[in-house]
Protein backbone atom coordinates (compact mmCIF):
# COMPACT_ATOMS: atom_id res chain seq x y z
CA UNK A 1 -67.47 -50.94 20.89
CA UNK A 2 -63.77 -51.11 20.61
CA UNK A 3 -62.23 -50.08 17.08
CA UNK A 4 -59.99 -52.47 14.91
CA UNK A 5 -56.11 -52.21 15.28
CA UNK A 6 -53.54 -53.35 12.93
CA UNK A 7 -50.05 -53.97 13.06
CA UNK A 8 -47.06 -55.57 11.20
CA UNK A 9 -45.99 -58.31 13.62
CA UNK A 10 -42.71 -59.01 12.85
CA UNK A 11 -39.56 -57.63 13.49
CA UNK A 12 -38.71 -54.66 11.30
CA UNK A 13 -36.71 -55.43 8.26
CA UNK A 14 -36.25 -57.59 5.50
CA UNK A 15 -36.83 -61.65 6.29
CA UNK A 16 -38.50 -64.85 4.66
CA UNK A 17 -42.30 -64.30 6.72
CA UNK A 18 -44.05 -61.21 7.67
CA UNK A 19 -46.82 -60.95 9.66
CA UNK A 20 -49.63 -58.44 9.77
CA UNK A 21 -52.14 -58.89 12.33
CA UNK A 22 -55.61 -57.45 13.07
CA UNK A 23 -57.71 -57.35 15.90
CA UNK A 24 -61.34 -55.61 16.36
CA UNK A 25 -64.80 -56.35 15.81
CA UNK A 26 -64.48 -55.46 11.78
CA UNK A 27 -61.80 -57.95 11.54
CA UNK A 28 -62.55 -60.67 9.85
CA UNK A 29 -64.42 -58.91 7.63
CA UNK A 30 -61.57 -56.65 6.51
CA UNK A 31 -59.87 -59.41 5.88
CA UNK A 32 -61.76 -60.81 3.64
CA UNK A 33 -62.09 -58.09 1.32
CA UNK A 34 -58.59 -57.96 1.31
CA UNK A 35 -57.65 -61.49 0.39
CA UNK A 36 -58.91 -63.84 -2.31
CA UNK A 37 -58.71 -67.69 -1.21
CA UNK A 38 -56.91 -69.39 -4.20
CA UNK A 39 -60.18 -72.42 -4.04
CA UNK A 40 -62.88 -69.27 -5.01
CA UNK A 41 -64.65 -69.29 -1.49
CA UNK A 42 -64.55 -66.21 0.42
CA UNK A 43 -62.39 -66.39 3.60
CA UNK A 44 -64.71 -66.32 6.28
CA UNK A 45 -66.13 -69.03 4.42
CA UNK A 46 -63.29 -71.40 5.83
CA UNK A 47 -62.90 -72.41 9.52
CA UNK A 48 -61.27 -70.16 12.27
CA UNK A 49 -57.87 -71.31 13.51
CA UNK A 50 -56.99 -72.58 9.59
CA UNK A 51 -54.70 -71.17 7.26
CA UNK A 52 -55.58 -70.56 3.87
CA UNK A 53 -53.73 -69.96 0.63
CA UNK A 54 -54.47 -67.02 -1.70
CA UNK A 55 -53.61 -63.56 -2.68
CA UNK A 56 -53.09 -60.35 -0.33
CA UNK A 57 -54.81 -57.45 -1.85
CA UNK A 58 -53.73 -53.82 -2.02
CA UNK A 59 -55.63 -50.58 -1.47
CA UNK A 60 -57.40 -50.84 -4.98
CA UNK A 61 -57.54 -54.51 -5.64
CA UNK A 62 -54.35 -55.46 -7.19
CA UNK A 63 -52.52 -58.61 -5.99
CA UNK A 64 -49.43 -57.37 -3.88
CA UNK A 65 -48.45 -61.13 -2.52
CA UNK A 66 -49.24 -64.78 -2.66
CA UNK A 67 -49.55 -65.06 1.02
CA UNK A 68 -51.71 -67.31 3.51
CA UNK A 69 -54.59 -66.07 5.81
CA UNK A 70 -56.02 -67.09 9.18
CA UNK A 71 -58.84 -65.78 11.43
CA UNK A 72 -60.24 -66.21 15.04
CA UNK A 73 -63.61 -65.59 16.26
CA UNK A 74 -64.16 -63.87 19.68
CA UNK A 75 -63.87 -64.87 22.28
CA UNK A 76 -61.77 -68.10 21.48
CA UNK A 77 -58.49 -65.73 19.84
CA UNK A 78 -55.38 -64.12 21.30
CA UNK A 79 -57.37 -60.93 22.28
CA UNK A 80 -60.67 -62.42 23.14
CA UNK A 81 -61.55 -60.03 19.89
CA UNK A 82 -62.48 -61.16 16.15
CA UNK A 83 -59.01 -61.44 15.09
CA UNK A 84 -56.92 -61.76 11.85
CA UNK A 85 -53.52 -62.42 10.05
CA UNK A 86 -51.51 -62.30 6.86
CA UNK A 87 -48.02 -64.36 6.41
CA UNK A 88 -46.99 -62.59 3.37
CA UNK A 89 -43.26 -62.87 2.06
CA UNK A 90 -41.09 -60.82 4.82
CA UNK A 91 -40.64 -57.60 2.27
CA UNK A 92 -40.95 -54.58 4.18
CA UNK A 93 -42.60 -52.85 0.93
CA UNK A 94 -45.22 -56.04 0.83
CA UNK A 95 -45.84 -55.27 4.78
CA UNK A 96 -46.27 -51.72 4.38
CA UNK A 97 -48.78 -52.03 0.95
CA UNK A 98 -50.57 -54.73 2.97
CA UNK A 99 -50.86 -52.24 6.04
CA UNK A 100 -51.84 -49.35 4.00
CA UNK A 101 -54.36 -51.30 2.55
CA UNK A 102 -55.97 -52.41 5.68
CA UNK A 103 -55.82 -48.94 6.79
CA UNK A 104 -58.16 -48.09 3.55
CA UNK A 105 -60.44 -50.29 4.81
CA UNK A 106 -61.19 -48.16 8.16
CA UNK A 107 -58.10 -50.24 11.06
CA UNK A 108 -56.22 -48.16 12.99
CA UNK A 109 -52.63 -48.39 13.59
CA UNK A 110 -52.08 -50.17 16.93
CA UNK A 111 -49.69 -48.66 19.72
CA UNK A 112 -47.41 -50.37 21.55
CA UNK A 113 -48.88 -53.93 23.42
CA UNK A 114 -51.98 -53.12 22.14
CA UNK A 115 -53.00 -56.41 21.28
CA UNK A 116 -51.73 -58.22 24.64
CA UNK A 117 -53.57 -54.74 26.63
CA UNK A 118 -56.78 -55.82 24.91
CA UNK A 119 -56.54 -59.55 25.80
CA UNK A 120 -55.51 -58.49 29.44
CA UNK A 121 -59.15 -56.54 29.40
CA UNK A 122 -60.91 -59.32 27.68
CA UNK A 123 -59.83 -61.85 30.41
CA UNK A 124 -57.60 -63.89 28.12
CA UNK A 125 -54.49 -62.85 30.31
CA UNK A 126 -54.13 -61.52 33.84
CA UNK A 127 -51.65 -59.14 34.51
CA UNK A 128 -49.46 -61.25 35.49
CA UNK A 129 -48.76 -63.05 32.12
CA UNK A 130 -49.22 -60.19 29.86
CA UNK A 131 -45.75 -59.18 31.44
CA UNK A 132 -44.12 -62.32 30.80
CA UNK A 133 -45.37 -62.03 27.07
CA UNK A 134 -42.59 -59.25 27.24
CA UNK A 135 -40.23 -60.87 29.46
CA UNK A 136 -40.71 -63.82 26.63
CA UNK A 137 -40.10 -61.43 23.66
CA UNK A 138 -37.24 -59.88 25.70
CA UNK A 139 -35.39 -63.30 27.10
CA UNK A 140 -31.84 -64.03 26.23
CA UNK A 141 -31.02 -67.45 28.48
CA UNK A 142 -32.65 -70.53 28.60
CA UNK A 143 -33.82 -69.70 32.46
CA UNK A 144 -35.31 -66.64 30.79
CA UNK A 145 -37.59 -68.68 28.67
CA UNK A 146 -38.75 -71.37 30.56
CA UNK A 147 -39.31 -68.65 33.14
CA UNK A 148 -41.49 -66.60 30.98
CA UNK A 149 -43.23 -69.29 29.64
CA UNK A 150 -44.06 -71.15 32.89
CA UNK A 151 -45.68 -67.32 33.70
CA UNK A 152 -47.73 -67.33 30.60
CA UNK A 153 -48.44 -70.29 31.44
CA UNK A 154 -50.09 -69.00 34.97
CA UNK A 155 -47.98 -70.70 37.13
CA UNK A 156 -47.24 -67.22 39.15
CA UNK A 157 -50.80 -66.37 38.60
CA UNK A 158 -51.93 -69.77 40.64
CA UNK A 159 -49.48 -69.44 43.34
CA UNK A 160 -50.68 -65.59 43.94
CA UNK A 161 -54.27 -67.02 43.21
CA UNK A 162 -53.83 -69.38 46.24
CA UNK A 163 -53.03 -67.06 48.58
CA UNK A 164 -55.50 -64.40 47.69
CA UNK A 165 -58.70 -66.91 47.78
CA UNK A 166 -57.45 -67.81 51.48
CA UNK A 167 -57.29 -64.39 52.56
CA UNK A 168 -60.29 -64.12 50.53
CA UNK A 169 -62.29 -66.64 52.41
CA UNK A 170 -60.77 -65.10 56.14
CA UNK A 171 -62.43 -62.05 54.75
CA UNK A 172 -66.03 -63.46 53.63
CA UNK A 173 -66.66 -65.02 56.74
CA UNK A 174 -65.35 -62.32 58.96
CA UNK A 175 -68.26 -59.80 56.73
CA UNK A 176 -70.84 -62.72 57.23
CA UNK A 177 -70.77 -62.79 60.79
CA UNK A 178 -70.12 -58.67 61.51
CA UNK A 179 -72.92 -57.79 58.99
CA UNK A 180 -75.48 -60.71 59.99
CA UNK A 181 -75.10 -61.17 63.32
CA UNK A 182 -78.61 -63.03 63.82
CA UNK A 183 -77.88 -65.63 61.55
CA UNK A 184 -76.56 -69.41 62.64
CA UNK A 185 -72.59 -68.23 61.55
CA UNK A 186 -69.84 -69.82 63.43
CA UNK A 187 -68.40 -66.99 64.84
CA UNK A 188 -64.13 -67.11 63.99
CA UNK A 189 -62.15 -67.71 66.88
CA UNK A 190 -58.75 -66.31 67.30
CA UNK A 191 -56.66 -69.35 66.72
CA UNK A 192 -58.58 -69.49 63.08
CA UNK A 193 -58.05 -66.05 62.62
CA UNK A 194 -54.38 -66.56 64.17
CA UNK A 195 -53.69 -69.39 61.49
CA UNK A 196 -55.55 -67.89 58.11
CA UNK A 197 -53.37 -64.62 58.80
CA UNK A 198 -50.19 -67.16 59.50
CA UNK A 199 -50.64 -69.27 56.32
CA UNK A 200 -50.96 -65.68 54.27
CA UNK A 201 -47.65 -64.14 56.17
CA UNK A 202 -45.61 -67.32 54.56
CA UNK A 203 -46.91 -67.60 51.48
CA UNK A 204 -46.23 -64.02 50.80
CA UNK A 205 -42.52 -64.01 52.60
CA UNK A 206 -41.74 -66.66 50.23
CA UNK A 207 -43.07 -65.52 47.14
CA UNK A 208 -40.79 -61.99 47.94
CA UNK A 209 -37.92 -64.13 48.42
CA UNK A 210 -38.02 -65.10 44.81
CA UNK A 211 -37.76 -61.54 43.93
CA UNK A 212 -34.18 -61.07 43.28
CA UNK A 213 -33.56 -64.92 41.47
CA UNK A 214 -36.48 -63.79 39.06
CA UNK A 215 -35.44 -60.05 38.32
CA UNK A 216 -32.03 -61.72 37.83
CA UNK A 217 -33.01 -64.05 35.40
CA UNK A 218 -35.98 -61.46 33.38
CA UNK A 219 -32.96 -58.43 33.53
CA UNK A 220 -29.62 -60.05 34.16
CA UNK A 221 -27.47 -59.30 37.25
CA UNK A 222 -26.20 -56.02 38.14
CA UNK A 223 -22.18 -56.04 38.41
CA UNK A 224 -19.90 -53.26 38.53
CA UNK A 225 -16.22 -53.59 36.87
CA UNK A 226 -14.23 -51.63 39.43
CA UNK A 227 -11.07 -51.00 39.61
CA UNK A 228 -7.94 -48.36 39.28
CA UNK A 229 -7.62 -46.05 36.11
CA UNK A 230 -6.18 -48.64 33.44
CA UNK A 231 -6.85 -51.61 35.09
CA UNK A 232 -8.65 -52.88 31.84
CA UNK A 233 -12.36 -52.25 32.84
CA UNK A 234 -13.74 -50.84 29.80
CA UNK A 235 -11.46 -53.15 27.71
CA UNK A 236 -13.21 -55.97 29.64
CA UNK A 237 -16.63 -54.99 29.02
CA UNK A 238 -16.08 -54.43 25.16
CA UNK A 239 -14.62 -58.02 25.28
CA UNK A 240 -17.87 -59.46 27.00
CA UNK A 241 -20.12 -57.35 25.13
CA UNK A 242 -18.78 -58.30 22.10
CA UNK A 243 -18.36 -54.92 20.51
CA UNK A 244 -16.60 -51.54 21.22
CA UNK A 245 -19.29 -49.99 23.85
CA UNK A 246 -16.40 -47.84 26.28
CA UNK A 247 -13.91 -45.80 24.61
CA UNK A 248 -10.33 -47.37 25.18
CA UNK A 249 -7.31 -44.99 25.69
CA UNK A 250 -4.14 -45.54 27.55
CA UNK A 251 -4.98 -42.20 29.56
CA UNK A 252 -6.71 -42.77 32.96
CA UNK A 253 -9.47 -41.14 33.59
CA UNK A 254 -10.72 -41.66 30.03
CA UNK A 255 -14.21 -43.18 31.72
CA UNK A 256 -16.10 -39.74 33.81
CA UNK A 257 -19.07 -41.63 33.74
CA UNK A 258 -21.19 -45.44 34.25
CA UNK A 259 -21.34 -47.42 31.09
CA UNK A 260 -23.53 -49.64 30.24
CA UNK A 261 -23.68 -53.14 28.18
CA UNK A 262 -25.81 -56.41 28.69
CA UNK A 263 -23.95 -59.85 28.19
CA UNK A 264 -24.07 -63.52 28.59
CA UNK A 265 -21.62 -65.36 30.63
CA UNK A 266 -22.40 -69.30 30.28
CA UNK A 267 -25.78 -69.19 31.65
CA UNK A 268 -26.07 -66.25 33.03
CA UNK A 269 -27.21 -62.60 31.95
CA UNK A 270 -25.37 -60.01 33.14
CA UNK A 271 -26.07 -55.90 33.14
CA UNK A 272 -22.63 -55.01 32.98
CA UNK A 273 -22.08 -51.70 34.56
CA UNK A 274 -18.47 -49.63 33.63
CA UNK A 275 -17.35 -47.74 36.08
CA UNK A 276 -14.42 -44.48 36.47
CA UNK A 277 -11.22 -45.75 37.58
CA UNK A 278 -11.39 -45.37 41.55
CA UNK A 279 -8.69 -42.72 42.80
CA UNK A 280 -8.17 -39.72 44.38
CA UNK A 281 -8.63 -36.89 42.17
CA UNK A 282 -8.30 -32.99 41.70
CA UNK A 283 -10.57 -32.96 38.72
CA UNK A 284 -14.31 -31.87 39.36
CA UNK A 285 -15.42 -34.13 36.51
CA UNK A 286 -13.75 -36.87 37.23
CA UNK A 287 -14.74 -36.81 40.98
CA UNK A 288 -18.28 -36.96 39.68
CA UNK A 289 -17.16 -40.34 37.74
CA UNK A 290 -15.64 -41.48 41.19
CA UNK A 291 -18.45 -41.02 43.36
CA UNK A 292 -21.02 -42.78 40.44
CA UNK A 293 -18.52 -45.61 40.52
CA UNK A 294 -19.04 -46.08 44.42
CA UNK A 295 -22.72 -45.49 44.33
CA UNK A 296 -22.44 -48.67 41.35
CA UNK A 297 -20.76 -50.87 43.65
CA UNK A 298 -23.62 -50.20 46.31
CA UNK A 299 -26.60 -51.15 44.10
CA UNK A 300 -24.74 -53.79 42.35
CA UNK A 301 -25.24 -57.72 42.47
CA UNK A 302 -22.05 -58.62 41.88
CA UNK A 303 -19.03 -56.86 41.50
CA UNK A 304 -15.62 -57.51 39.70
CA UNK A 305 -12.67 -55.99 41.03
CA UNK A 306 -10.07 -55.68 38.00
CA UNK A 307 -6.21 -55.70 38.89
CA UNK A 308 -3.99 -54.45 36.42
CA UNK A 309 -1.72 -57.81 36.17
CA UNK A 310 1.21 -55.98 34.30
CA UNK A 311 1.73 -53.88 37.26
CA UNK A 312 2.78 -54.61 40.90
CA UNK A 313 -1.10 -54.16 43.24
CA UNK A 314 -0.91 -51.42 45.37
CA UNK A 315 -2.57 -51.17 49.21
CA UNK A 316 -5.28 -49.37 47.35
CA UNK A 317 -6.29 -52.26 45.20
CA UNK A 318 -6.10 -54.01 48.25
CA UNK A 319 -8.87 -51.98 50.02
CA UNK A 320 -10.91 -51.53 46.96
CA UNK A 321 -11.26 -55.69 46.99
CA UNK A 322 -12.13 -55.81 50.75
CA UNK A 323 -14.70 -52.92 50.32
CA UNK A 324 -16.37 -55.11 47.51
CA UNK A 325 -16.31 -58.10 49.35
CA UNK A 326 -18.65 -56.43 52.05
CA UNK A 327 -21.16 -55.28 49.13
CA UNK A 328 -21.83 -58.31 47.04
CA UNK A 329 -20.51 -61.68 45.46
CA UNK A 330 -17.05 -60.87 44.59
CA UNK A 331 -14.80 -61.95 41.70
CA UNK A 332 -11.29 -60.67 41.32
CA UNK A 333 -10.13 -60.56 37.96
CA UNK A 334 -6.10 -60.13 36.63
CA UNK A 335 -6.21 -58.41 33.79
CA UNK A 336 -3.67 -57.98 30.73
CA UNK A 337 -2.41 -61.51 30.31
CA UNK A 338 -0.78 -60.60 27.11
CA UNK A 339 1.61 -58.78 29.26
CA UNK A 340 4.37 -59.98 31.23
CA UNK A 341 3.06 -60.31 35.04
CA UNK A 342 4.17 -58.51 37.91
CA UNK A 343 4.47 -60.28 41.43
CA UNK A 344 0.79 -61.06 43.25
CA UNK A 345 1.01 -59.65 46.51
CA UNK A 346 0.30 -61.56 49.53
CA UNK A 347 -3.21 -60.66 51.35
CA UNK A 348 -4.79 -61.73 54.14
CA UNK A 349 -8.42 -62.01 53.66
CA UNK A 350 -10.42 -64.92 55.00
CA UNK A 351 -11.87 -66.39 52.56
CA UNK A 352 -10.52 -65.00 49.18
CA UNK A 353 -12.81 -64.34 46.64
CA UNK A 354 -13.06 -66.51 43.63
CA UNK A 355 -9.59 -65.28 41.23
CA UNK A 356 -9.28 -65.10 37.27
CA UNK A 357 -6.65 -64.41 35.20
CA UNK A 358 -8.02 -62.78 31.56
CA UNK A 359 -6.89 -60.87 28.95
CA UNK A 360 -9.78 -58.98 27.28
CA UNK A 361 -6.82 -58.46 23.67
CA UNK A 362 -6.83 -62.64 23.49
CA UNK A 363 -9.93 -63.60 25.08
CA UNK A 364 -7.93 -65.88 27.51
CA UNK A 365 -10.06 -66.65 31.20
CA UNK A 366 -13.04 -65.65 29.75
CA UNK A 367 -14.38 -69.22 29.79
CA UNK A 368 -12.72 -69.38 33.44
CA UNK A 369 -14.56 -65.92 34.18
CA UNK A 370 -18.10 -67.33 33.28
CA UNK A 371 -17.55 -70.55 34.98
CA UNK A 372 -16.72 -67.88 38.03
CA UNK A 373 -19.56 -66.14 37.67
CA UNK A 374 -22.04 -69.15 37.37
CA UNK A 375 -20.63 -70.97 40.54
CA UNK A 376 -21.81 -67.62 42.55
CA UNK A 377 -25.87 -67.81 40.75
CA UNK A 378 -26.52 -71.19 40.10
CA UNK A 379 -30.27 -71.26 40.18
CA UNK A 380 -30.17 -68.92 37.79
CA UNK A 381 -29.07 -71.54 35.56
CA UNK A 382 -32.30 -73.75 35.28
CA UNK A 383 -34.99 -75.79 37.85
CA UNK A 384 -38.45 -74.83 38.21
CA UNK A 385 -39.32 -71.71 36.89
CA UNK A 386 -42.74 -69.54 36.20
CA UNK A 387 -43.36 -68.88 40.53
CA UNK A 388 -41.36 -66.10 40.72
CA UNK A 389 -41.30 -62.29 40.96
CA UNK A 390 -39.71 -60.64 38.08
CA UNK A 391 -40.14 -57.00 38.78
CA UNK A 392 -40.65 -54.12 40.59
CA UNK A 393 -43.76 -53.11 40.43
CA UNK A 394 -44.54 -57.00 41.24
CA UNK A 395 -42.42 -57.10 44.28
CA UNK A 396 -43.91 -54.02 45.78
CA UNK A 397 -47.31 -55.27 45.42
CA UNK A 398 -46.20 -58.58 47.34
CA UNK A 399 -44.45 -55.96 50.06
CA UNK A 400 -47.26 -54.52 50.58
CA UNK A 401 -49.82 -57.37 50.91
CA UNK A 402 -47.23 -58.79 53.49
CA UNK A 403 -46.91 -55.67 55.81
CA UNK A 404 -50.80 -55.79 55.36
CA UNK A 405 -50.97 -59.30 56.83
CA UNK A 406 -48.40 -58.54 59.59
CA UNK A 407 -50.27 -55.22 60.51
CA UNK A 408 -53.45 -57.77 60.62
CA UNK A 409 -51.27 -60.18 62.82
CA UNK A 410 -50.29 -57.41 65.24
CA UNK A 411 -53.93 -56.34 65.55
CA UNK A 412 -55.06 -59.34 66.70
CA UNK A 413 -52.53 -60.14 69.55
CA UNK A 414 -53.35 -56.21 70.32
CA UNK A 415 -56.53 -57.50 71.02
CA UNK A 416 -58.53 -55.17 68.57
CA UNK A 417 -61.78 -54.99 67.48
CA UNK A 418 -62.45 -57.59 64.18
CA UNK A 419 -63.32 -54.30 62.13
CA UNK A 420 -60.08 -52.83 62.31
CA UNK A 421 -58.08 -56.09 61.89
CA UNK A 422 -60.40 -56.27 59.05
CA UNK A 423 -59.07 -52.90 57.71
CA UNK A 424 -55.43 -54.35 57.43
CA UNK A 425 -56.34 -57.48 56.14
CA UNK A 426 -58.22 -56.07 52.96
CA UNK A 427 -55.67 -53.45 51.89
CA UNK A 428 -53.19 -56.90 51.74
CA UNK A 429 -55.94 -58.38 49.64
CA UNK A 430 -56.10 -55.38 47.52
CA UNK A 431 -52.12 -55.37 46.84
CA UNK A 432 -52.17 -58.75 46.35
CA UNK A 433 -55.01 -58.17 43.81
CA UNK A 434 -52.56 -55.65 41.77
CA UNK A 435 -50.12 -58.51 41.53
CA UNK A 436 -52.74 -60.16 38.43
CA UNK A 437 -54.49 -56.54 38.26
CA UNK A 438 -57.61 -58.08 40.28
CA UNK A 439 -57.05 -54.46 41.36
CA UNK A 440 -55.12 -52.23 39.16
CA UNK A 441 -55.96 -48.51 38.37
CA UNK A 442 -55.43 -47.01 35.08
CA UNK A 443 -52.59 -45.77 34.72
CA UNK A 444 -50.44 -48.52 36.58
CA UNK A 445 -51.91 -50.49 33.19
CA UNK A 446 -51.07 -48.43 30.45
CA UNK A 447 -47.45 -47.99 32.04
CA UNK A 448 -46.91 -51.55 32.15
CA UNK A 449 -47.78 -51.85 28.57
CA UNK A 450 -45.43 -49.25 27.14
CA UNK A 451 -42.49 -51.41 27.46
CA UNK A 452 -44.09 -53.65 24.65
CA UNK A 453 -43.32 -53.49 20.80
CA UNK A 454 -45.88 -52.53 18.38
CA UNK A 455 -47.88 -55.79 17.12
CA UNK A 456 -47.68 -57.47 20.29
């Protein structure tokens, strides 16, 4: 039998509510002794799914808050567990009584995701939306939360679900007629085999294709700020960030390594990634800086090329812009329009990336910078959300349910035997199966819920 966990729920720190929450087969019961309804009936007394009003007991029975109560019975709570909670006033010290006190009474202190883990093993949750519970906690844009929600929801679950119970079905009837081959089965032809395997190969290559609109939205976008020493890059990022994260100096080379911030730019999230100034270099160190700044611009999304606007652009700017445009969605960026300009020089590149002129002192063209950046990712703005692929671990499952499939596919125009197409088509239907943990091992599970906070 599983042991009782408790947690304080809420963020840590002082607010107006604090929650403590408990989950186990003691529960309720705990609870109970540890609260005294203000109408004089005990509190399992009331009905689940209520709140009541009373008084939160400490370790030895003195009142430490006038807080309210609620409790769920299994299977019909968050956890599929007996389950409780106290909304006490949002002191830490009331919390951390109330904890203590619960802890006297035999709970253990829950680890991280603990309570979204057990509903995940209850069958409350598939895999599937006990990540978005995170990517919920975590989301900073509106596309964010309606994408995590529509998850929760199981709206990635069903569209996984759909093509897993056709492969599924391929599957049952190919065992039925290999393993009874005296009874009336209709044997599968190849043009029904031809078509099941088909219908699987799309679904799948679409729901990859979502992969880099949903890790965009759950994460933000990858873009390296590139440019020349002192073209403004680090200034820029403080600026978007919103606080000092780079070290400013009027010496190049003061960046030797990537920095990182996160920021949102109208509607769009964006893992801002500082870079060393790009240049030709005698210093060892600095080199090191270079070559991390070119290995940025490989891996990133989007990539702003910074121009120092106070100083005439040089053939090397020139190139650097050019290089980027072949990498990813480009944006060129002026920067220092506090300063007097120097002449733009004439290129010819067909087409020009999108141009903005900011100044990261004044915070001019930073409007005009996130309308920039939201032309080039519109969908991550808004529409339908909750089908799509928001990480790794997700998108290598679907990778390799659809090389599964296509391995089946090429099987059967090989003209194979059914038990070896067979053999392809299940491992896809076991990947597939680790995409809502259908099939998960051990391990893949507890990794997964690491990234959560304690009391969730």
């Amino acid at each position: 039998m599983a042991d009782t966990i408790a947690a304080i729920a809420t963020a840590p720190g002082t607010g107006a509510i604090g929650i403590l929450r408990l989950s186990g087969p003691a529960a309720v019961d705990m609870a109970g002794r540890l609260f005294r309804p203000a109408d004089g009936r005990p509190l399992e007394a009331h009905r689940p799914h209520t709140l009541v009003y009373g008084a939160l007991l400490g370790p030895g029975g003195e009142v430490i808050d006038r807080a309210l109560a609620t409790f769920s019975r299994a299977p019909r709570s968050y956890t599929g567990e007996d389950t409780a909670e106290f909304q006490c006033h949002g002191s830490p010290m009331v919390l951390q009584l109330g904890l203590e006190a619960v802890f006297a009474q035999g709970a253990r202190q829950a680890g991280p995701g603990e309570f979204t883990r057990r509903a995940f093993l209850n069958g409350r949750l598939d895999l599937a939306q006990a990540e978005a519970v995170a990517d919920l906690i975590e989301a900073e844009t509106p596309a964010a939360v309606y994408q995590a929600a529509g998850q929760l929801s199981g709206a990635l679950s069903r569209r996984v679900g759909a093509i897993y119970n056709g492969l599924t079905d391929l599957l049952a009837h190919f065992h039925a007629v290999l393993d009874y081959p005296d009874e009336d089965i209709d044997p599968f032809r190849a043009d029904t085999i031809r078509s099941g395997l088909a219908a699987a190969r799309r679904g799948l290559s679409d729901l990859l294709a979502t992969y880099d609109r949903g890790r965009y939205i759950a994460g933000g976008v990858p873009c390296a700020l590139v440019g020349r020493p002192n073209a403004g890059k680090s200034s820029l990022l403080n600026a978007l960030a919103g606080y000092e994260r780079a070290i400013v100096t009027d010496v190049p080379g003061t960046t030797r390594d990537t920095v990182e911030a996160r920021c949102r730019l109208g509607r769009v999230t964006l893992r801002l990634i500082d870079t060393a100034g790009l240049r030709e270099t005698e210093d060892p160190v600095e080199q090191l800086g270079v070559e991390r700044s070119r290995a940025a611009m490989e891996e990133a999304a989007l990539i702003l090329v910074l121009w120092d606007g106070s100083v005439p652009a040089t053939e090397e700017d020139g190139t650097l812009l050019e290089r980027a445009m072949k990498l990813a969605p480009t944006i060129l960026v002026h920067t220092k329009a506090d300063l007097p300009p120097a002449p733009v020089p004439f290129l010819a590149l067909d087409p020009m990336p999108p141009s903005v002129t900011v100044s990261a002192k004044t915070g001019r063209g930073l409007e005009e910078l996130a309308a920039a950046v939201e032309a080039l990712f519109p969908a991550l703005g808004g529409g339908a959300a909750g089908e799509l692929l928001t990480n790794a671990r997700q998108a290598q499952a679907a990778r390799r349910a659809l090389e599964g499939v296509a391995r089946a596919e090429e099987a059967l125009e090989a003209g194979v035997t059914p038990d070896a197409l067979l053999t392809d088509a299940e491992e896809a239907l076991a990947a597939l199966g680790e995409l809502t943990g259908a099939n998960i091992r051990e391990d893949v599970t507890a990794r997964i819920f690491q990234r959560f906070c304690v009391g969730k």
